[in-house]
Protein backbone atom coordinates (compact mmCIF):
# COMPACT_ATOMS: atom_id res chain seq x y z
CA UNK A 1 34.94 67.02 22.25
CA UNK A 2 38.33 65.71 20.57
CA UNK A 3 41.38 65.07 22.78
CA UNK A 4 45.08 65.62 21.76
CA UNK A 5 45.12 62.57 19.84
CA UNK A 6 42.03 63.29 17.39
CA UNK A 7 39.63 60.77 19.46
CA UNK A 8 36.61 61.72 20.45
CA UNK A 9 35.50 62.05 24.15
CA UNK A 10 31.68 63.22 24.11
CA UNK A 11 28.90 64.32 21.42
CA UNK A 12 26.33 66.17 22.61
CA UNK A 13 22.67 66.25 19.80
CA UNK A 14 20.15 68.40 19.14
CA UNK A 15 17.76 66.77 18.22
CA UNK A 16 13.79 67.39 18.12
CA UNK A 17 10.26 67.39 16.15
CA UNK A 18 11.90 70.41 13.66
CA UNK A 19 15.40 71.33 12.09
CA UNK A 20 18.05 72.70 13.93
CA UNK A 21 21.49 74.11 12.62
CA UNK A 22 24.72 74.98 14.99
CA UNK A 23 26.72 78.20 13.49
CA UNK A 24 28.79 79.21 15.71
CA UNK A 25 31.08 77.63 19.22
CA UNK A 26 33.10 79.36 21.71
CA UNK A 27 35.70 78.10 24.31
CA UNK A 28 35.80 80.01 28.19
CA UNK A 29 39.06 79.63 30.34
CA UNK A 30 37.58 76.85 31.73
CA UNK A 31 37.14 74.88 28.91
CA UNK A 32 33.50 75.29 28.94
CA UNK A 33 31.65 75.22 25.33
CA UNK A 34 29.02 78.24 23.93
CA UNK A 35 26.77 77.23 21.11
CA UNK A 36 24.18 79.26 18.86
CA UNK A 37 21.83 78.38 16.18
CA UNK A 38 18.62 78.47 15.05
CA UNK A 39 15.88 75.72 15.47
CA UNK A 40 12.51 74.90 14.50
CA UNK A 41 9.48 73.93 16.50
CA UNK A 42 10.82 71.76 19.08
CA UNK A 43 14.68 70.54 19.55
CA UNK A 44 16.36 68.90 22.74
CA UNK A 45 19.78 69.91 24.16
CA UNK A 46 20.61 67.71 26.69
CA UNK A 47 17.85 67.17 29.18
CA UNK A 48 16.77 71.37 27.91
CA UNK A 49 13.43 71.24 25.78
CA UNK A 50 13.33 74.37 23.88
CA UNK A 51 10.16 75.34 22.02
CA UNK A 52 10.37 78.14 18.52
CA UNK A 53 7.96 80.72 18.63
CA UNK A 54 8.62 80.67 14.90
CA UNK A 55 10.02 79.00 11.98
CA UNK A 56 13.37 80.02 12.77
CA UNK A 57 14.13 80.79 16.60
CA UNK A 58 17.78 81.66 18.10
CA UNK A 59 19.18 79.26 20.72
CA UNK A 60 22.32 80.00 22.91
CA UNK A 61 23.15 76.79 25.29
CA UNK A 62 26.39 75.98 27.51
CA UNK A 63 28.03 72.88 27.15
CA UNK A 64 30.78 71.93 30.05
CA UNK A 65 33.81 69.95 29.57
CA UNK A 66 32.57 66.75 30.61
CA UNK A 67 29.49 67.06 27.77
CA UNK A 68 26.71 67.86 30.03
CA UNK A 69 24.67 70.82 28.43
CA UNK A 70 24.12 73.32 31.47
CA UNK A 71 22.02 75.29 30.40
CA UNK A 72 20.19 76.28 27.10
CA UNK A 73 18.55 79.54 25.83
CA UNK A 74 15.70 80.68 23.37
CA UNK A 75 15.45 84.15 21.69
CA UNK A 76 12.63 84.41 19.62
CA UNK A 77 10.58 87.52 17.68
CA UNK A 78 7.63 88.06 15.26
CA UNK A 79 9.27 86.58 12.35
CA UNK A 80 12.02 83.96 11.83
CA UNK A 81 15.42 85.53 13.32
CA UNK A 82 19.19 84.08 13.05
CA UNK A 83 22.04 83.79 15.42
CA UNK A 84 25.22 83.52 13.89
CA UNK A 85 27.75 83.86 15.97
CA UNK A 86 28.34 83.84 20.03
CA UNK A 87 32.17 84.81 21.33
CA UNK A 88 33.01 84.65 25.00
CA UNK A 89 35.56 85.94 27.45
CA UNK A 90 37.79 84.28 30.28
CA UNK A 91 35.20 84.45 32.85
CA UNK A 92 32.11 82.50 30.79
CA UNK A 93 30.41 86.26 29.70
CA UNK A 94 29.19 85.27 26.70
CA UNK A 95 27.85 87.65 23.68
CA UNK A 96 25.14 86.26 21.03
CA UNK A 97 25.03 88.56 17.56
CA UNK A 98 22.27 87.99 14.75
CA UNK A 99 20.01 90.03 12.56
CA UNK A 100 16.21 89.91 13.12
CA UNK A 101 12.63 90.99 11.36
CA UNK A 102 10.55 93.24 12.98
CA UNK A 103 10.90 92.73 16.38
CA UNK A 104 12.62 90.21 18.76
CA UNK A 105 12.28 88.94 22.59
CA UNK A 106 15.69 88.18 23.81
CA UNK A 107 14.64 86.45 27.77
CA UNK A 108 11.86 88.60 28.95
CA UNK A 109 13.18 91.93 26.66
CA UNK A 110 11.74 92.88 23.78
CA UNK A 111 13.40 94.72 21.33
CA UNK A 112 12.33 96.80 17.89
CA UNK A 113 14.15 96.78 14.58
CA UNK A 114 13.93 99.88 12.43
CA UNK A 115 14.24 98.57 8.46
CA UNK A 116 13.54 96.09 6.61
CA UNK A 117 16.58 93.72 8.66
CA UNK A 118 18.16 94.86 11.91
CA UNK A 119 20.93 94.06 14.24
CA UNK A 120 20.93 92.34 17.63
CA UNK A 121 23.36 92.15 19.71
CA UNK A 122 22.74 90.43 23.45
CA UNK A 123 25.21 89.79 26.26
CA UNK A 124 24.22 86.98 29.00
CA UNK A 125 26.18 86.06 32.04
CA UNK A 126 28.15 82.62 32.81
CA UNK A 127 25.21 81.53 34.07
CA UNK A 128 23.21 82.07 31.27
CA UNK A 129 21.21 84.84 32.60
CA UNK A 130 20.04 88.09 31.07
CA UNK A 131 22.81 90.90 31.18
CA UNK A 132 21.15 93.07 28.31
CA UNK A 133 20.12 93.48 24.60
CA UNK A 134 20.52 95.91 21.62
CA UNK A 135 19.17 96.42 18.44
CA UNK A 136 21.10 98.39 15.57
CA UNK A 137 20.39 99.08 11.87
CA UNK A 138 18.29 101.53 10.08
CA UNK A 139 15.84 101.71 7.06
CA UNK A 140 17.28 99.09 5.18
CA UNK A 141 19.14 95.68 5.23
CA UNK A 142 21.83 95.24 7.62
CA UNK A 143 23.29 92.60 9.25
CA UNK A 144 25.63 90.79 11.82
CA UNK A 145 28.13 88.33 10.97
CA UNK A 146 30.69 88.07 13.47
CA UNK A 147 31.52 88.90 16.82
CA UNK A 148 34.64 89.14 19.06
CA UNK A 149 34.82 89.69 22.97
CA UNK A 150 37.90 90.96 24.32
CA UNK A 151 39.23 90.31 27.80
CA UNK A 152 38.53 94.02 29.30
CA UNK A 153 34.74 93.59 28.71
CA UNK A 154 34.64 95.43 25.03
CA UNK A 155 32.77 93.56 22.15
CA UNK A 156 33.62 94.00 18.43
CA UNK A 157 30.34 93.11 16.00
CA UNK A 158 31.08 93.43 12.17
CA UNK A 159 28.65 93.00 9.08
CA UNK A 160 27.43 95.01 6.41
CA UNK A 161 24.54 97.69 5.90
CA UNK A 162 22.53 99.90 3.44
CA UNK A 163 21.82 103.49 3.10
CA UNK A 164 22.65 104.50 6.95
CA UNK A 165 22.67 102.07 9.98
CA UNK A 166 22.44 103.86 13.86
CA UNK A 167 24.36 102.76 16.85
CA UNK A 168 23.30 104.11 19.84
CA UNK A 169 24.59 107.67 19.27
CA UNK A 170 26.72 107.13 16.27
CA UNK A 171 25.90 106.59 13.12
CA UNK A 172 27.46 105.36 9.72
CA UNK A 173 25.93 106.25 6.05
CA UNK A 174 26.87 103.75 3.27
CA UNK A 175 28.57 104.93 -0.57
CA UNK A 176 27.31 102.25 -2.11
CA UNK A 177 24.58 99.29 -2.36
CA UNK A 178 25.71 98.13 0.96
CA UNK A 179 29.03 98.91 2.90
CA UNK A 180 30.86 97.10 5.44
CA UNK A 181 30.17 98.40 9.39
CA UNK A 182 32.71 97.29 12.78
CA UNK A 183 30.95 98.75 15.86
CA UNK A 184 32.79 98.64 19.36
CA UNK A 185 30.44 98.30 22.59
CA UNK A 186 31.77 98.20 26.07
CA UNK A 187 30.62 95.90 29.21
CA UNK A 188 27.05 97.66 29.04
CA UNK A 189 26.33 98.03 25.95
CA UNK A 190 27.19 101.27 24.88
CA UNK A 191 28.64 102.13 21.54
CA UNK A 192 32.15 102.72 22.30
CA UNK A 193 32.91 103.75 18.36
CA UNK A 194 31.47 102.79 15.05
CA UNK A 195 33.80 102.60 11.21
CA UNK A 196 32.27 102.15 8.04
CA UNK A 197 34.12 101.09 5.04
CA UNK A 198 33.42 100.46 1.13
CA UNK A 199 32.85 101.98 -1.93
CA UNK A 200 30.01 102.11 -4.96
CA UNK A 201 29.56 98.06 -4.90
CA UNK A 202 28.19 95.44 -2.79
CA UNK A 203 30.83 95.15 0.34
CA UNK A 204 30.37 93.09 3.28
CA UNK A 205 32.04 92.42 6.94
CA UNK A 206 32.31 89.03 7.77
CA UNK A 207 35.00 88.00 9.88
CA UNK A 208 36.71 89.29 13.02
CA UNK A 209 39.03 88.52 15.72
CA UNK A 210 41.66 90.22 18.35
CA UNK A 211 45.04 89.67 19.21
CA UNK A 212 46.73 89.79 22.31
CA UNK A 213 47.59 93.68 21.72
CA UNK A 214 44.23 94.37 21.07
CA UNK A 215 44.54 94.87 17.64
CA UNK A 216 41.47 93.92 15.65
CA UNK A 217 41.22 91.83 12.02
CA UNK A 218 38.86 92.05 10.11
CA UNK A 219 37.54 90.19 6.63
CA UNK A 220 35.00 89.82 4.16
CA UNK A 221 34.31 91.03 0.52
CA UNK A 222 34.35 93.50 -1.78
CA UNK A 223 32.55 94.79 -5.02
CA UNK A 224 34.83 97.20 -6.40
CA UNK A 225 37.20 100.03 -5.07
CA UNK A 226 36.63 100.49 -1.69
CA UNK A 227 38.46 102.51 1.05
CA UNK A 228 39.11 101.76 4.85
CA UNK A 229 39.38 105.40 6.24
CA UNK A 230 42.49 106.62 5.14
CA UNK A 231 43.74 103.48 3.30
CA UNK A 232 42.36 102.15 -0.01
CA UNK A 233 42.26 98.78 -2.21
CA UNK A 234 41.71 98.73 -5.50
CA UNK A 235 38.92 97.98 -8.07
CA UNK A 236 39.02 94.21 -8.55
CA UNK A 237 36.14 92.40 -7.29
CA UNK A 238 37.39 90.00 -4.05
CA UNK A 239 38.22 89.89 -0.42
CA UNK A 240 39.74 91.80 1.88
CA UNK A 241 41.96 91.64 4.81
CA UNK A 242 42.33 94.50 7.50
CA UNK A 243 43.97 95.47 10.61
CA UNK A 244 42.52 98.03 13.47
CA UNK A 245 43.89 99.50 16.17
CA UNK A 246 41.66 99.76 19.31
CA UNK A 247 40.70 103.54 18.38
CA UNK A 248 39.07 102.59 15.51
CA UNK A 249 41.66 103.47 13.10
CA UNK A 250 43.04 100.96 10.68
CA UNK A 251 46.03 100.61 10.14
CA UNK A 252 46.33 98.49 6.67
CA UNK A 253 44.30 96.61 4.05
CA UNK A 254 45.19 94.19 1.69
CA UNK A 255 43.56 91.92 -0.83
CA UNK A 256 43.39 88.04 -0.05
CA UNK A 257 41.92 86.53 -3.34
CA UNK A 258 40.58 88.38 -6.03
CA UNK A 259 37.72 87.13 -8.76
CA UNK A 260 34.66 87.27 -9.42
CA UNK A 261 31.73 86.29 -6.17
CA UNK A 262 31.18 83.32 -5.49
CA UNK A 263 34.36 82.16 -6.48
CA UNK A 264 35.47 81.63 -3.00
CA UNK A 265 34.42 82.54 0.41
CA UNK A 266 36.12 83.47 3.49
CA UNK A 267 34.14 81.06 6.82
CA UNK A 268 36.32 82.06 10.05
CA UNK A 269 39.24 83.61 11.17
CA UNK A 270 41.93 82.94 13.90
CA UNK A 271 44.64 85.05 15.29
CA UNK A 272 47.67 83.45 16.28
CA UNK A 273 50.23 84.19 19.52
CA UNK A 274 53.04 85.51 16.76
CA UNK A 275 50.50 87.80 15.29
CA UNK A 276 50.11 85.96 12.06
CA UNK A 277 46.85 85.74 10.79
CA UNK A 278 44.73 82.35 9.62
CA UNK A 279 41.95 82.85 7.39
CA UNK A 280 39.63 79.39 6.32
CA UNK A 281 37.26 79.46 3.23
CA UNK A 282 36.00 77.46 0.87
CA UNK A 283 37.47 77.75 -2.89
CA UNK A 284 34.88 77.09 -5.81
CA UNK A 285 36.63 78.04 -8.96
CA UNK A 286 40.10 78.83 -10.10
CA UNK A 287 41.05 81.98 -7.76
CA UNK A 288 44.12 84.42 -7.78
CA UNK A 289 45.42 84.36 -4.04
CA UNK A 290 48.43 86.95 -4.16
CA UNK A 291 50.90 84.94 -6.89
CA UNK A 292 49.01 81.98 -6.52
CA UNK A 293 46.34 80.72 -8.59
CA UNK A 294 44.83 77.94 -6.61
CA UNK A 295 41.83 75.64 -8.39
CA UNK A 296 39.62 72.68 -6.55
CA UNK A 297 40.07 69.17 -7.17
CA UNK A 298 36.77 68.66 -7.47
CA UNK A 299 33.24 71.22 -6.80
CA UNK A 300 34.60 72.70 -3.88
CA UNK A 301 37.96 73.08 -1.56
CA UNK A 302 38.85 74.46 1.69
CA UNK A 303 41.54 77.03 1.51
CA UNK A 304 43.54 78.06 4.29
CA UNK A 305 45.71 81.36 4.19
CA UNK A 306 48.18 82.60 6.41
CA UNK A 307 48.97 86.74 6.66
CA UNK A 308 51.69 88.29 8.77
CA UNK A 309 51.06 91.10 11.21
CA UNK A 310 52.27 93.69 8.32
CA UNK A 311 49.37 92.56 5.83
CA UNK A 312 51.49 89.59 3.92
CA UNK A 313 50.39 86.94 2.04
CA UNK A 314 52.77 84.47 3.60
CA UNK A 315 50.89 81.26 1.48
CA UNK A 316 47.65 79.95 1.00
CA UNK A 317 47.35 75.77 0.95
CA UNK A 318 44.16 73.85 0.03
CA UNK A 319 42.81 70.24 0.98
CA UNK A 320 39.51 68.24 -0.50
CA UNK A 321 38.78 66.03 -2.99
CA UNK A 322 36.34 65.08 -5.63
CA UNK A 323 33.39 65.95 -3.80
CA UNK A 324 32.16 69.35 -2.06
CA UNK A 325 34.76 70.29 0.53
CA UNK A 326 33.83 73.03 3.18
CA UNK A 327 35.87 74.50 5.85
CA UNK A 328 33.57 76.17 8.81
CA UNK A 329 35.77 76.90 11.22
CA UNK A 330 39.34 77.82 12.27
CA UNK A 331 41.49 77.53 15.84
CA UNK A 332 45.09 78.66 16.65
CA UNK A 333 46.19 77.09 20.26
CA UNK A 334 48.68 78.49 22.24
CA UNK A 335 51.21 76.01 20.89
CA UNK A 336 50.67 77.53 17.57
CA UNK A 337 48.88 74.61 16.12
CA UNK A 338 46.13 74.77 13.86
CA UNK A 339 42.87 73.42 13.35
CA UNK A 340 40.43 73.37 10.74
CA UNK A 341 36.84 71.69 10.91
CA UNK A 342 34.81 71.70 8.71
CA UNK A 343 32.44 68.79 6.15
CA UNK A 344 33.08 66.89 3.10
CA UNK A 345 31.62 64.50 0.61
CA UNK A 346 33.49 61.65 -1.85
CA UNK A 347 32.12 59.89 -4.31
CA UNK A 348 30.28 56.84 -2.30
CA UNK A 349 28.41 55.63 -5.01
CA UNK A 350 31.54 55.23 -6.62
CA UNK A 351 33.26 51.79 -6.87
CA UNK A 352 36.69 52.94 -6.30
CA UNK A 353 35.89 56.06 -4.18
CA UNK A 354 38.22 58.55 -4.01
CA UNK A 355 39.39 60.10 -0.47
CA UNK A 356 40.13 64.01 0.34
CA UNK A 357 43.33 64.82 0.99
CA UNK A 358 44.48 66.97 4.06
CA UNK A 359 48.11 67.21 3.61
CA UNK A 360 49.64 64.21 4.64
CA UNK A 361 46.49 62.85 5.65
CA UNK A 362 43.63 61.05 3.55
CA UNK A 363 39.94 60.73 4.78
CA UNK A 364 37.48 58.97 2.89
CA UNK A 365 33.56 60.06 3.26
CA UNK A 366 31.37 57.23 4.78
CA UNK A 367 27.51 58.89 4.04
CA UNK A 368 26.61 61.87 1.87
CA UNK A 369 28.51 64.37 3.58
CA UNK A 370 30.93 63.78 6.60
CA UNK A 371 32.58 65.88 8.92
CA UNK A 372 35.97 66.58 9.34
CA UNK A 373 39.20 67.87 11.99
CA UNK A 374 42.28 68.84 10.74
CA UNK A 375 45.28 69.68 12.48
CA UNK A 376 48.25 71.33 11.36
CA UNK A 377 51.44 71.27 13.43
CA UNK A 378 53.34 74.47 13.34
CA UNK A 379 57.26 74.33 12.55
């Protein structure tokens, strides 16, 4: 935990007999933390010994604000599984998304995929405790990346499928090699309504997150054309940025950087109390961001954009140096201040090593790859 003046009040390690890799944290009102991962054979949390049933197992723990881990989770299956993101509401209800193998055991439930890779989707009380679990997917590979849980009990999942992918009663069928999906399930659950979007290339859903209207953005890439109910982008390869009204019906889409893949890639997104939307990546090669063409200083960058409520590019700034820069994650307070965290390497070996540069700010690595916090006042 970091306090108002960027020091550091608490750390709290996993650590253990295997490997174990955080991807995703949420905040409650009461300023109590929500972690997932995955983890090999053995890792600690705290005083919580958790044990993988496989190579790759999902944990879910709770972390209060004084650093004391409260309690810690393991949902495990038949083959290795991944959680990858966890959102939670006001009152500490917290929802864990992933894709699975096979078959998974989320607590004491076990659940069956249906393709080759398959949806979960589990909801657990404040006190850690089994609420229930779903599976989603169909014959071929589909995923979860993202997940956002609104304050009247609905959940928003988003990631991409192939051929046709079933929720509960509804179902989507993709145009392409794989299409984008954004499911919404209420308190219990159920599915509430399910969009696909994309065209004949590879498109994915990767990012999502709700304003205080309950209007829902949305992110990720796209191979091609690709349309977004009634709206449309065109046929450069890129990203894209969309906005959906609580219906299901979306209202805009725009294009956020366009190039070829793996040129850049979008890592989390934040919605602001004026609306405007803050999307983090990580930029590789020289990449077209509106009227921008934005390069890295060195391997890698971290990009940060910033879109109005309309869909505009309102500018896109960059920070690294001469090693590989990565954002991970992105936070808008109610102050309107950003933050961006995130890792990043110099060169060490170097004898005049050369810092990253976050704005005004300069941060020089002290190992092979460091972590960083940046802040970003807003005017």
């Amino acid at each position: 935990r970091i306090n108002p003046s960027g020091q550091a009040s608490w750390a709290v390690v996993a650590s253990g007999s295997g490997a174990s890799s955080t991807h995703a944290l949420a905040i409650d009102g009461a300023g109590n933390a929500y972690v997932t991962g995955v983890y090999s054979k053995q890792t600690q949390l705290g005083p919580i010994d958790l044990t993988a049933k496989t190579s790759a197992d999902v944990f879910v723990a709770k972390v209060a604000q004084t650093g004391v881990v409260q309690w810690a989770r393991s949902i495990s299956g038949a083959d290795p599984n991944d959680g990858l993101q966890v959102a939670v509401d006001d009152a500490g209800n917290s929802l864990v998304c992933g894709h699975f193998e096979t078959s998974l055991q989320v607590y004491a439930t076990p659940i069956a995929g249906k393709g080759k890779r398959d949806v979960f989707v589990a909801r657990l009380t404040p006190e850690g405790k089994y609420w229930w679990a779903k599976a989603f997917g169909g014959p071929g590979f589909d995923y979860a990346y993202d997940i956002a849980n609104a304050s009247d009990g609905h959940g928003y999942v988003i990631g991409s499928f192939s051929y046709q992918a079933d929720f509960g009663s509804e179902q989507v069928k993709s145009a392409g090699q794989s299409d984008i999906y954004l499911a919404k399930l209420d308190a219990k659950g159920k599915t509430v309504w399910l969009r696909g979007a994309g065209g004949p290339g590879e498109d994915s859903g990767e990012l999502v997150d709700i304003d205080d209207n309950g209007h829902i953005y949305i992110a990720g890439t796209i191979g091609g054309s690709a349309t977004f109910g009634s709206q449309s982008i065109g046929a450069n390869n890129g990203s894209f940025v969309a906005r959906v009204n609580s219906d299901g019906t979306f209202q805009w889409v725009k294009s956020l950087w366009t190039g070829n893949p793996g040129i850049a890639e979008e890592r989390d997104i934040a919605v602001g109390a004026d609306g405007h939307l803050h999307i983090t990546g990580v930029l590789a090669k020289a990449t077209v961001f509106g009227t921008q063409t934005l390069s890295p200083s060195g391997p890698s960058d971290i990009f940060l954009s910033e879109i109005t409520d309309a869909g505009e590019l309102v500018e896109t700034t960059t920070a690294g140096g001469p090693g590989r820069d990565e954002a991970a994650a992105i936070f808008v307070n109610d102050k309107g201040a950003i933050f961006v965290t995130g890792s990043f390497t110099g060169a060490v070996a170097s004898a005049t090593p050369e810092p990253a540069v976050f704005g005004a700010e300069k941060a020089l690595a002290q190992g092979e790859r460091d972590l960083f916090v940046w802040k970003l006042p807003r005017p």
